[in-house]
Protein backbone atom coordinates (compact mmCIF):
# COMPACT_ATOMS: atom_id res chain seq x y z
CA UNK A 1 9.11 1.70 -20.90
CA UNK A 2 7.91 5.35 -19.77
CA UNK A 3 9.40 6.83 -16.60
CA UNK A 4 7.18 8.96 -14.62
CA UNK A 5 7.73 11.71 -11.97
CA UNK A 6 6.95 11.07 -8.53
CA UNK A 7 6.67 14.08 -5.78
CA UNK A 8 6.95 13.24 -2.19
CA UNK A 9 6.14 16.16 0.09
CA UNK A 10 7.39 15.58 3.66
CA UNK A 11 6.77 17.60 6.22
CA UNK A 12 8.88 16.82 8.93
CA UNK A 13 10.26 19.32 11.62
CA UNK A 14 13.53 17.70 13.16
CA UNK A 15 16.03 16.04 11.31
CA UNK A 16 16.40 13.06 10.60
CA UNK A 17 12.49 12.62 11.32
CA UNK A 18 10.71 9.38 11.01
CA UNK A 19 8.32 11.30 8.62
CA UNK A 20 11.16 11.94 5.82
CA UNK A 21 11.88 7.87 7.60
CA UNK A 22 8.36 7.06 6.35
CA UNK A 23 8.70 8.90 2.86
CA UNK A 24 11.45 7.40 1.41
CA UNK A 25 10.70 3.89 1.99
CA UNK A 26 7.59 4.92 0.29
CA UNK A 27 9.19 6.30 -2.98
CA UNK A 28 11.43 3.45 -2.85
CA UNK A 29 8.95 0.51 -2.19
CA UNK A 30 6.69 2.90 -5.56
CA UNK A 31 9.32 2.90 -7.60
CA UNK A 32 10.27 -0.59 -7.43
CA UNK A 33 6.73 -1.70 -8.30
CA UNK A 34 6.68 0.51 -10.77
CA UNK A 35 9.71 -1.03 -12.25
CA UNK A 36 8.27 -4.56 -11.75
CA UNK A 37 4.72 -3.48 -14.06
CA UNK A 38 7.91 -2.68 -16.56
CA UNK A 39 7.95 1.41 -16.39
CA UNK A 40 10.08 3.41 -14.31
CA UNK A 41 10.02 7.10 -12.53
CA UNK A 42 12.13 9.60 -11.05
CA UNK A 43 11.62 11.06 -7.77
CA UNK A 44 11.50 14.76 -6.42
CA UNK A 45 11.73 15.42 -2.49
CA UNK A 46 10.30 18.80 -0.90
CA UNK A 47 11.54 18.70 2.52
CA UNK A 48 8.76 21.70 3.48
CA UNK A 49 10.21 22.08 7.00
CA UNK A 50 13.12 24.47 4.59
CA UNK A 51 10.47 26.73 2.76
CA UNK A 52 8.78 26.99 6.14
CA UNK A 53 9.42 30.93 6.31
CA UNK A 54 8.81 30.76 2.21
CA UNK A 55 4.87 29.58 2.93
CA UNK A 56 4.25 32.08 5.41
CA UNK A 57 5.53 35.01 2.91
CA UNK A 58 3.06 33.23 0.70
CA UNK A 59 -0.01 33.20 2.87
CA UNK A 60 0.79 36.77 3.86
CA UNK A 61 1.63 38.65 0.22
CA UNK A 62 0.15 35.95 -2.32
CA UNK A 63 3.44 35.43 -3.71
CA UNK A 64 5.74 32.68 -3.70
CA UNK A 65 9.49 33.19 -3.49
CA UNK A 66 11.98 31.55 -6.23
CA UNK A 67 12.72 28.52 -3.57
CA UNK A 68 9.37 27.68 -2.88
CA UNK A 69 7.83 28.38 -6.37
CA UNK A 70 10.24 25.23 -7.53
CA UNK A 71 8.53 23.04 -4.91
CA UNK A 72 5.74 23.87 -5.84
CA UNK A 73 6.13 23.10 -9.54
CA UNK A 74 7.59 20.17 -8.48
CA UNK A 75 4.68 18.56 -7.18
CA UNK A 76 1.95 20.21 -9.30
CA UNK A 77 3.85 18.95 -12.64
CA UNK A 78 4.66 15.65 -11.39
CA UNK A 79 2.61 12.42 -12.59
CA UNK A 80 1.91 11.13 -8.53
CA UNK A 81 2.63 12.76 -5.27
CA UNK A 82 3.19 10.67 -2.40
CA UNK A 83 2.26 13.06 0.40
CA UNK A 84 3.84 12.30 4.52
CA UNK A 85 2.80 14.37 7.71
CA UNK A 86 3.83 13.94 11.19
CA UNK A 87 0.44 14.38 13.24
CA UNK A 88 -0.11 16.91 15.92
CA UNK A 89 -3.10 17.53 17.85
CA UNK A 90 -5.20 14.56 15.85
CA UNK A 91 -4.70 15.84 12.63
CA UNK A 92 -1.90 16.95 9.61
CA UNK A 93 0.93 19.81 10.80
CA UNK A 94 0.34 23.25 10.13
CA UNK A 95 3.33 23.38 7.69
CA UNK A 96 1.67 20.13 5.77
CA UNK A 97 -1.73 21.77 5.20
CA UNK A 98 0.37 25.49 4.59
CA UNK A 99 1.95 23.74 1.72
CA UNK A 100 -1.59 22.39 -0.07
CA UNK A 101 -3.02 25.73 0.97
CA UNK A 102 -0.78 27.70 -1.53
CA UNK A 103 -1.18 25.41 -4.13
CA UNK A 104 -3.92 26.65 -7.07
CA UNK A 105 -7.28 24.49 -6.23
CA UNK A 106 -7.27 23.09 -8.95
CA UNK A 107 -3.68 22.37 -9.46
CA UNK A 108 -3.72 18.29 -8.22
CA UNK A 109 -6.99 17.38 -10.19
CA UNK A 110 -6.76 13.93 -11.05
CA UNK A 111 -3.07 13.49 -9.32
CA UNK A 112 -2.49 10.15 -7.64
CA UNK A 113 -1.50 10.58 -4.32
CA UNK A 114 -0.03 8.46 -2.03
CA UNK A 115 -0.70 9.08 1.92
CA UNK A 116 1.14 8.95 4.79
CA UNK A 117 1.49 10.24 8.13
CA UNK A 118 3.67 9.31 11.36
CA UNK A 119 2.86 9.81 15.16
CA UNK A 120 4.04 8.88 18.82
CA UNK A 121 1.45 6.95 19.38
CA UNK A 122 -0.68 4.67 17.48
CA UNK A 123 -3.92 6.53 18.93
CA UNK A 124 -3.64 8.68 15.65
CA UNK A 125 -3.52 5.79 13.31
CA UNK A 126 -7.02 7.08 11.89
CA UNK A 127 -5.79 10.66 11.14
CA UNK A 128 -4.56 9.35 7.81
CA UNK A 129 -8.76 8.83 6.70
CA UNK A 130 -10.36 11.18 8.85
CA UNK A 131 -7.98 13.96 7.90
CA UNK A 132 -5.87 13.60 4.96
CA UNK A 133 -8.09 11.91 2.72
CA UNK A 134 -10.66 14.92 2.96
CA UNK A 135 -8.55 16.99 2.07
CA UNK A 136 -7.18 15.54 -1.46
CA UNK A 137 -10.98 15.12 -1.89
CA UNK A 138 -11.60 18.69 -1.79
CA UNK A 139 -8.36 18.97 -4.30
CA UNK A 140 -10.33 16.55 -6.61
CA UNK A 141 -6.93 14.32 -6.16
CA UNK A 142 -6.82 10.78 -6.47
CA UNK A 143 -5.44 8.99 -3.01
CA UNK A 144 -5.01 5.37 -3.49
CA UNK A 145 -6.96 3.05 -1.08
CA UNK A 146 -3.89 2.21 1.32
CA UNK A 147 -2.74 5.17 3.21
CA UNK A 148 0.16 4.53 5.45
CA UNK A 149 0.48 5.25 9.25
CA UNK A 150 3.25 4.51 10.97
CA UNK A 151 3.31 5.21 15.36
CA UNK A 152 6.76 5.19 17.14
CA UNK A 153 6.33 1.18 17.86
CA UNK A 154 6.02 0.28 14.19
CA UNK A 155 9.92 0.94 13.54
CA UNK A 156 10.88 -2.11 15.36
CA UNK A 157 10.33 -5.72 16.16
CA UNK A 158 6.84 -7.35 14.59
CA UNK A 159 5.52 -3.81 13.70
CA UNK A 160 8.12 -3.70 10.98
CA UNK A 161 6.82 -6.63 9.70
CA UNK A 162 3.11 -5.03 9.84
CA UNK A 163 4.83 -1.39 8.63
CA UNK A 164 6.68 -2.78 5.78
CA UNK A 165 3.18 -5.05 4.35
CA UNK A 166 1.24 -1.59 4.43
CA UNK A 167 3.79 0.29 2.41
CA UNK A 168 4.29 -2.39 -0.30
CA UNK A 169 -0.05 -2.64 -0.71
CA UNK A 170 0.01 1.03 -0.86
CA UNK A 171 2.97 1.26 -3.22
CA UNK A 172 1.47 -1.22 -5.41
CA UNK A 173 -1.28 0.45 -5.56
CA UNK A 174 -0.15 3.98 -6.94
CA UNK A 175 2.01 2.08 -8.95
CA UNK A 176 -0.87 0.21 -10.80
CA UNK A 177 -2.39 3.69 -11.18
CA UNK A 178 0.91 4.78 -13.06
CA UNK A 179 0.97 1.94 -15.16
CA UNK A 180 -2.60 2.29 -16.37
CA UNK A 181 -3.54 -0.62 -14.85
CA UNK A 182 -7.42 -1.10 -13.82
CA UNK A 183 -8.16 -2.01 -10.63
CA UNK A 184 -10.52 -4.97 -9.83
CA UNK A 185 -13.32 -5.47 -12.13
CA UNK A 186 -16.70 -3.99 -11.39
CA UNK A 187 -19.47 -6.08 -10.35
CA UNK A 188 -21.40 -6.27 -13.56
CA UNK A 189 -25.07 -4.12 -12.62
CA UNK A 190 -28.15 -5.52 -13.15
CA UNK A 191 -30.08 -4.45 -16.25
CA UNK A 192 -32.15 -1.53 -15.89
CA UNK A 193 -35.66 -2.46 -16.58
CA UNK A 194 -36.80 1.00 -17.24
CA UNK A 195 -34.12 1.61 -19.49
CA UNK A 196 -36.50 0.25 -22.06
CA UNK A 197 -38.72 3.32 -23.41
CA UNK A 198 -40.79 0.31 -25.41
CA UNK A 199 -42.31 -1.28 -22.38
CA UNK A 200 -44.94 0.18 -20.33
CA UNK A 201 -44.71 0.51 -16.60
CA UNK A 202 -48.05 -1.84 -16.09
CA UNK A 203 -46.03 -4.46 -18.50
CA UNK A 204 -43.21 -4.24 -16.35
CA UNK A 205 -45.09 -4.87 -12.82
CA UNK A 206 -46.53 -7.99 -14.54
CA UNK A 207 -43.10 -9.33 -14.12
CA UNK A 208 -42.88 -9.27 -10.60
């Protein structure tokens, strides 16, 4: 069995907020399929709405304070991040994108992440891929193919049902990453016909 280290970033402003909500029954739903492809993992929670003042220090001197340079060798030295923003004004908070904007460029190459993001209204639900995913593209991260959004409606009634089926595909997901599993098969590719350096190009019109 190996245990790996999971980072969930949550950048929620109130407390409780359904964002942190959102996070932990991500970590929790990861961790159990983890367990269930027979490995385990710890998790690490940066709340960033309390290194808030830390990241604007940051952005303003180039240096991170004791508090916040824990956070953020939390996440950069963990084996998956699973990564939750409330959205304002169609896209990630300002804190969220603060937080990945301090981070070394290059310090979440190859990191599975896990996204999420929460709103008041399921208007938003697309800010997860139009948004997020860019941006842990630019980091050269690895975001699973579920990402997670959850509106105000989803907490309750049938949309728990729907809520609750996204987080376990998504969690499944990073957690096949984890395990080294492969995903589904390629497609096996045609051969290449001018792969063949014996075989002139006339030779190989005949054919069709």
């Amino acid at each position: 069995m190996t245990t790996r280290t999971m980072a969930v970033v949550s950048a929620g402003l109130s407390n409780p907020s359904s964002t942190r909500l959102l996070a932990d029954r991500l970590a929790t739903a990861a961790v159990a399929a983890l367990r269930a492809r027979g490995d385990d993992a710890t998790v690490e929670v940066v709340e960033l709405r309390d290194h808030a003042r830390g990241l604007v220090d940051d952005l303003t001197t180039g240096f991170a304070g004791t508090e916040l340079q824990a956070a953020i060798d939390t996440v950069v030295g963990a084996d998956a991040v699973i990564a939750v923003t409330p959205v304002f004004s169609a896209s990630y908070s300002g804190l969220f994108k603060t937080f990945f904007d301090v981070l070394d460029k290059d310090a979440l190459i190859g990191t599975p992440v896990l996204l999420g993001a929460t709103a008041g209204t399921a208007r938003h639900s697309l800010a997860v891929e139009y948004a997020m995913r860019p941006l842990f593209a630019y980091l050269r991260a690895v975001p699973v193919p579920t990402g997670v959004f959850a509106a105000s409606e989803d907490w309750a009634g049938g949309g728990d049902t729907a809520l609750a089926d996204r987080v376990e595909r998504a969690a499944g997901e990073l957690a096949d990453v984890l395990a080294g599993r492969a995903g589904r098969p390629a497609a096996p590719r045609p051969a290449d016909p001018f792969a063949d350096p014996t075989t002139s190009f006339e030779e190989l019109l005949r054919g069709h």
